[in-house]
N, C-alpha and C. Protein backbone atom coordinates (compact mmCIF):
# COMPACT_ATOMS: atom_id res chain seq x y z
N UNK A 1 1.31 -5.17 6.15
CA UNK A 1 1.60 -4.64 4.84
C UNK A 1 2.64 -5.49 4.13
N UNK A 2 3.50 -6.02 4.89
CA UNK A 2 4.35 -6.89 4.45
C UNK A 2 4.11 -7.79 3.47
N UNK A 3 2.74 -8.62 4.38
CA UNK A 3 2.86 -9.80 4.23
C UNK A 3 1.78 -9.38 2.71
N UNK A 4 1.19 -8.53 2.34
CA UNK A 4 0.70 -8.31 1.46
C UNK A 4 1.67 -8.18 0.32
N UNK A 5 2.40 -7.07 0.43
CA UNK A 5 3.51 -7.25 -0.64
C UNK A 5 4.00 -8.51 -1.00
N UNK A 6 4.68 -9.50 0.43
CA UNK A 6 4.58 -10.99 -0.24
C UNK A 6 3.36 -11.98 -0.76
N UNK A 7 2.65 -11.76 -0.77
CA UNK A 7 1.69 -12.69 -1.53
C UNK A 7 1.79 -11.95 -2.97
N UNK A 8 1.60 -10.83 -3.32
CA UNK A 8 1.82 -10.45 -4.61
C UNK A 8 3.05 -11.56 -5.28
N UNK A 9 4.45 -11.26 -4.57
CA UNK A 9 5.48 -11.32 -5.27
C UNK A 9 5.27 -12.53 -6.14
N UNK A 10 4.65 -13.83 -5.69
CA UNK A 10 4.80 -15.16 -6.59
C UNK A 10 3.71 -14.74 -7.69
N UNK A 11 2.24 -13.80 -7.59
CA UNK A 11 1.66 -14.04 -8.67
C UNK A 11 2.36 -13.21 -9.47
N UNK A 12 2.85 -12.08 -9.20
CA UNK A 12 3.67 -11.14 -10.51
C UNK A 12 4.18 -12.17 -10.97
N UNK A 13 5.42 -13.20 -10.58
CA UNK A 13 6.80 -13.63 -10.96
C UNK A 13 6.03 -14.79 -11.75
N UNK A 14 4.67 -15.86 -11.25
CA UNK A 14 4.13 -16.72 -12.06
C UNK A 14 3.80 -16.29 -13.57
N UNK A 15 3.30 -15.44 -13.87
CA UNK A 15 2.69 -14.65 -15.21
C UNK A 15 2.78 -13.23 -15.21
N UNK A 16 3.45 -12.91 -15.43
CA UNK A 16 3.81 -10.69 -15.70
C UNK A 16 2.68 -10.31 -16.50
N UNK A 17 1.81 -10.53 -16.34
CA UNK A 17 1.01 -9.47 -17.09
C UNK A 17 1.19 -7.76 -16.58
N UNK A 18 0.66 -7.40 -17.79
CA UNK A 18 0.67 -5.92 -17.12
C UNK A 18 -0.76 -5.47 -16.15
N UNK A 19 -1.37 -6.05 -16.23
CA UNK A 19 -2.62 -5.84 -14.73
C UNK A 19 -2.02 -6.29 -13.62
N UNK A 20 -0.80 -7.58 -13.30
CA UNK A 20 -0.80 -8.00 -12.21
C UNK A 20 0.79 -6.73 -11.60
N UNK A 21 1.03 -6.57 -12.54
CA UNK A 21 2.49 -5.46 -12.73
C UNK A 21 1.63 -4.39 -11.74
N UNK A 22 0.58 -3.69 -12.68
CA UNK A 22 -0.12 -2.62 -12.36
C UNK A 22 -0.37 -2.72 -10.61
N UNK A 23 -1.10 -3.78 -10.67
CA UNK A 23 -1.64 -4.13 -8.89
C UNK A 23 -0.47 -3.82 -8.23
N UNK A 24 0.45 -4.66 -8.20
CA UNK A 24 1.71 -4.84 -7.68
C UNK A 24 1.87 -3.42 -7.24
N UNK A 25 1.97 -2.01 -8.17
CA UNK A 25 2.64 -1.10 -8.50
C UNK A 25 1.85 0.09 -7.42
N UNK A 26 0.60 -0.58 -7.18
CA UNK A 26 0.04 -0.14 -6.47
C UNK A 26 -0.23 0.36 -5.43
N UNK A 27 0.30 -1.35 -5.25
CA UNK A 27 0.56 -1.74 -3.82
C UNK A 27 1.60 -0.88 -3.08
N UNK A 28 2.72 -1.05 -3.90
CA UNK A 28 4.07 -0.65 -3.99
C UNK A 28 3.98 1.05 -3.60
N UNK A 29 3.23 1.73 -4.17
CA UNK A 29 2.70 2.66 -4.10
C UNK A 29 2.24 3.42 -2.66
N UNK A 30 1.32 2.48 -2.10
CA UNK A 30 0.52 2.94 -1.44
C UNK A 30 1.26 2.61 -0.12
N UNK A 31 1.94 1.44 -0.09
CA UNK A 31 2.87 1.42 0.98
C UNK A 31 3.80 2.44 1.19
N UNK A 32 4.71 3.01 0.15
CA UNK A 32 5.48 4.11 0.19
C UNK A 32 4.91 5.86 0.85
N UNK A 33 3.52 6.13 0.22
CA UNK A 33 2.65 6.79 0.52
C UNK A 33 2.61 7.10 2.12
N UNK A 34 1.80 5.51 2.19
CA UNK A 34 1.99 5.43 3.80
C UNK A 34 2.96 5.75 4.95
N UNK A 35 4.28 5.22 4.52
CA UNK A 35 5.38 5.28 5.34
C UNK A 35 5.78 6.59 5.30
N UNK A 36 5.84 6.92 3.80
CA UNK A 36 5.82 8.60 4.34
C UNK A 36 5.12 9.89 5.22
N UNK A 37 3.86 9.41 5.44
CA UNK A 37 2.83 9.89 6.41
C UNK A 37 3.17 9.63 7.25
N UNK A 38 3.34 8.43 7.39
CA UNK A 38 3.88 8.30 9.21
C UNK A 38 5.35 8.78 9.64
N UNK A 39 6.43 8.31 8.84
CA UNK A 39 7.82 9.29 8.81
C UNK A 39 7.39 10.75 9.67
N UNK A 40 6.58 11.82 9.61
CA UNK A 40 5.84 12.89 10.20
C UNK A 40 6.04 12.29 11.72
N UNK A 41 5.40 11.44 11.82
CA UNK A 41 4.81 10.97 13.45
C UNK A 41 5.99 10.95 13.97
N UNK A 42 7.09 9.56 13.72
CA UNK A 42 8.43 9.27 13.64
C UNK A 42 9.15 10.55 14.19
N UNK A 43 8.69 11.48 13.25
CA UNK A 43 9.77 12.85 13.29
C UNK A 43 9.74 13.29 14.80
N UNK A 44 8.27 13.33 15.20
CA UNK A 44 7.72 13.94 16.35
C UNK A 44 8.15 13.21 17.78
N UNK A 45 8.91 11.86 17.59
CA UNK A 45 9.04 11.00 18.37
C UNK A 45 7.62 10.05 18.89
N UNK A 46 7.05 10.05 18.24
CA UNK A 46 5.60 8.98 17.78
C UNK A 46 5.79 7.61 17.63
N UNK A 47 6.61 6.82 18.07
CA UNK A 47 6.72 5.58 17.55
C UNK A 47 5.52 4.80 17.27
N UNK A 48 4.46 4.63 17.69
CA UNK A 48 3.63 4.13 17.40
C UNK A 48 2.20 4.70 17.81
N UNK A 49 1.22 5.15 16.66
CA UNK A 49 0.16 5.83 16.57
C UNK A 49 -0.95 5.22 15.52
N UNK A 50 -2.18 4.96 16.46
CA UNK A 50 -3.13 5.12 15.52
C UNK A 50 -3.67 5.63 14.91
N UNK A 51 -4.33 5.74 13.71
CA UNK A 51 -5.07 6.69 13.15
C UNK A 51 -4.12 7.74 12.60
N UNK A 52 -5.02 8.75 11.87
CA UNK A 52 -3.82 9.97 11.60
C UNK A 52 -3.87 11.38 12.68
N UNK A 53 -4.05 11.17 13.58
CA UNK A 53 -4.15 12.08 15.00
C UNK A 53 -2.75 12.78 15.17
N UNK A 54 -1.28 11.47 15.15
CA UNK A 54 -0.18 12.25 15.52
C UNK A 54 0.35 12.88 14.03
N UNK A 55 -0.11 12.77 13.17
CA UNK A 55 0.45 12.99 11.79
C UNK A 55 0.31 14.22 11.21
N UNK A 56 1.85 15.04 11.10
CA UNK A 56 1.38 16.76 10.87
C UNK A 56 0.03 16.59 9.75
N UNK A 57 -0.70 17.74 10.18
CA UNK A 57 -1.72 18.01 8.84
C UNK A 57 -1.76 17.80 7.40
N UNK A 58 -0.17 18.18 7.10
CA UNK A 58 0.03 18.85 5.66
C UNK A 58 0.11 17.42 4.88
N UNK A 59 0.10 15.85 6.20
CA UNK A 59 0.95 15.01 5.53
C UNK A 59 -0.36 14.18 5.43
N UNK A 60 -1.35 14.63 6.20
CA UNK A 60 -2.55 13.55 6.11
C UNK A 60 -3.14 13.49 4.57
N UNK A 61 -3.35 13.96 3.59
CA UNK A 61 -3.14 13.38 2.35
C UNK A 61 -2.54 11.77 1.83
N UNK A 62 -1.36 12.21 2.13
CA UNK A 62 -0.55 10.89 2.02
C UNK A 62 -1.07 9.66 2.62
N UNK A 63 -1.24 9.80 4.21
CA UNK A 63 -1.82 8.64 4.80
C UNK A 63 -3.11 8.02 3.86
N UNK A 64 -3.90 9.10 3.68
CA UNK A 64 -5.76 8.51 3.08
C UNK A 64 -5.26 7.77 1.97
N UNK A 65 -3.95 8.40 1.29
CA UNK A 65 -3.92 7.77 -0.18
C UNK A 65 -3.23 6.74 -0.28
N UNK A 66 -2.38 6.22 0.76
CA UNK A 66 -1.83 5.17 1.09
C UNK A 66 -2.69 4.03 1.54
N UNK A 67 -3.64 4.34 1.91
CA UNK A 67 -4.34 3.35 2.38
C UNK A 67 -5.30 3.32 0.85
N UNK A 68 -5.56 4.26 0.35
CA UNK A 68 -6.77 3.98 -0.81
C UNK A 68 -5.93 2.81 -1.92
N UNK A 69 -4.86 3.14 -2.13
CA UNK A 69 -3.85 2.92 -2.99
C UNK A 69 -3.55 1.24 -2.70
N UNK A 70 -3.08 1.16 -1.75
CA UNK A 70 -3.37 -0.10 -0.86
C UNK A 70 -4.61 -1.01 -0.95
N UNK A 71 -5.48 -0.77 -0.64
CA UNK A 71 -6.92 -1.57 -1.34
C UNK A 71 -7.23 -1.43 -2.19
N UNK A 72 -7.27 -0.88 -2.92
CA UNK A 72 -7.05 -0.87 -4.44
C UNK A 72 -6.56 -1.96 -5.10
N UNK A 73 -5.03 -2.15 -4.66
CA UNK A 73 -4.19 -3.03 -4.62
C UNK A 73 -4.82 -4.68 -4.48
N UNK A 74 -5.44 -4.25 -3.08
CA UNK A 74 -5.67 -5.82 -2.46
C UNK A 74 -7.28 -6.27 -3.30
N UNK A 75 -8.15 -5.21 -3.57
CA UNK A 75 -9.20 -5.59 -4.61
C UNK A 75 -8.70 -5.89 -6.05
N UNK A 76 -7.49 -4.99 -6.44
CA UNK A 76 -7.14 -5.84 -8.11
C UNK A 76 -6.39 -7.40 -7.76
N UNK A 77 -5.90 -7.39 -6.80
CA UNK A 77 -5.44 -9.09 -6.39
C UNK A 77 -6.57 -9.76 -6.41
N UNK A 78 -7.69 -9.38 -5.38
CA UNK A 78 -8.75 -10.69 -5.52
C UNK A 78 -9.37 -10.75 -7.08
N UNK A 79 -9.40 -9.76 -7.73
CA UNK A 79 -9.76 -9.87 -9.09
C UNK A 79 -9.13 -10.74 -9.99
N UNK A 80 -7.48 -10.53 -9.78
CA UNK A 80 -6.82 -11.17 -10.45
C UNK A 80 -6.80 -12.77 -10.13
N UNK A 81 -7.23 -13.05 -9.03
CA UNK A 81 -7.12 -14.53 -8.35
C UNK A 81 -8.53 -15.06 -8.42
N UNK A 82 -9.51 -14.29 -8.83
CA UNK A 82 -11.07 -14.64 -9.82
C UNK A 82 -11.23 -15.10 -10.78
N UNK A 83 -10.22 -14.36 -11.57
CA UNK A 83 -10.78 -14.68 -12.78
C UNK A 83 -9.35 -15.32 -13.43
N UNK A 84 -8.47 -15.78 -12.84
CA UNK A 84 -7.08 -16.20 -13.21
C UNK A 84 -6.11 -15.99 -14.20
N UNK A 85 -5.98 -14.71 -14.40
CA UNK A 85 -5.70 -14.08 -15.32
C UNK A 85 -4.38 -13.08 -14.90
């Protein structure tokens, strides 16, 4: 996830448009999403879990949308790196 957030950072900072803002925001988004879903697991003493199995119920929302939010993300990047804009 990291390394996703860094590849964004140079195309935002090359040209700010507001689509590449948007992606970014997304991204930004969906990572936060995520970490909060898993934070749950964390709580439980879960350090590391696949899937959303150890993740209270109430929080599995968050996980799906972290990840939707997230590709989302990584499909408006290849868009943006298509059509160079």
């Amino acid at each position: 996830m990291a390394l996703g957030v860094a590849l964004f950072i140079p195309i935002v900072s090359a040209a700010p448009t507001i689509a590449k803002i948007g992606v970014l925001m997304l991204g930004v988004g969906g990572v936060i999403s995520f970490v909060y879903a898993k934070l749950g697991a964390i709580s439980r003493g879960k350090y590391t879990s696949w899937g959303p199995a150890e993740i209270p119920g109430n929080l599995h929302k968050f996980y799906w949308a972290g990840y939707m939010l997230m590709a989302s993300s990584f499909l408006g990047l290849l868009a943006s790196l298509a059509t160079g804009k």
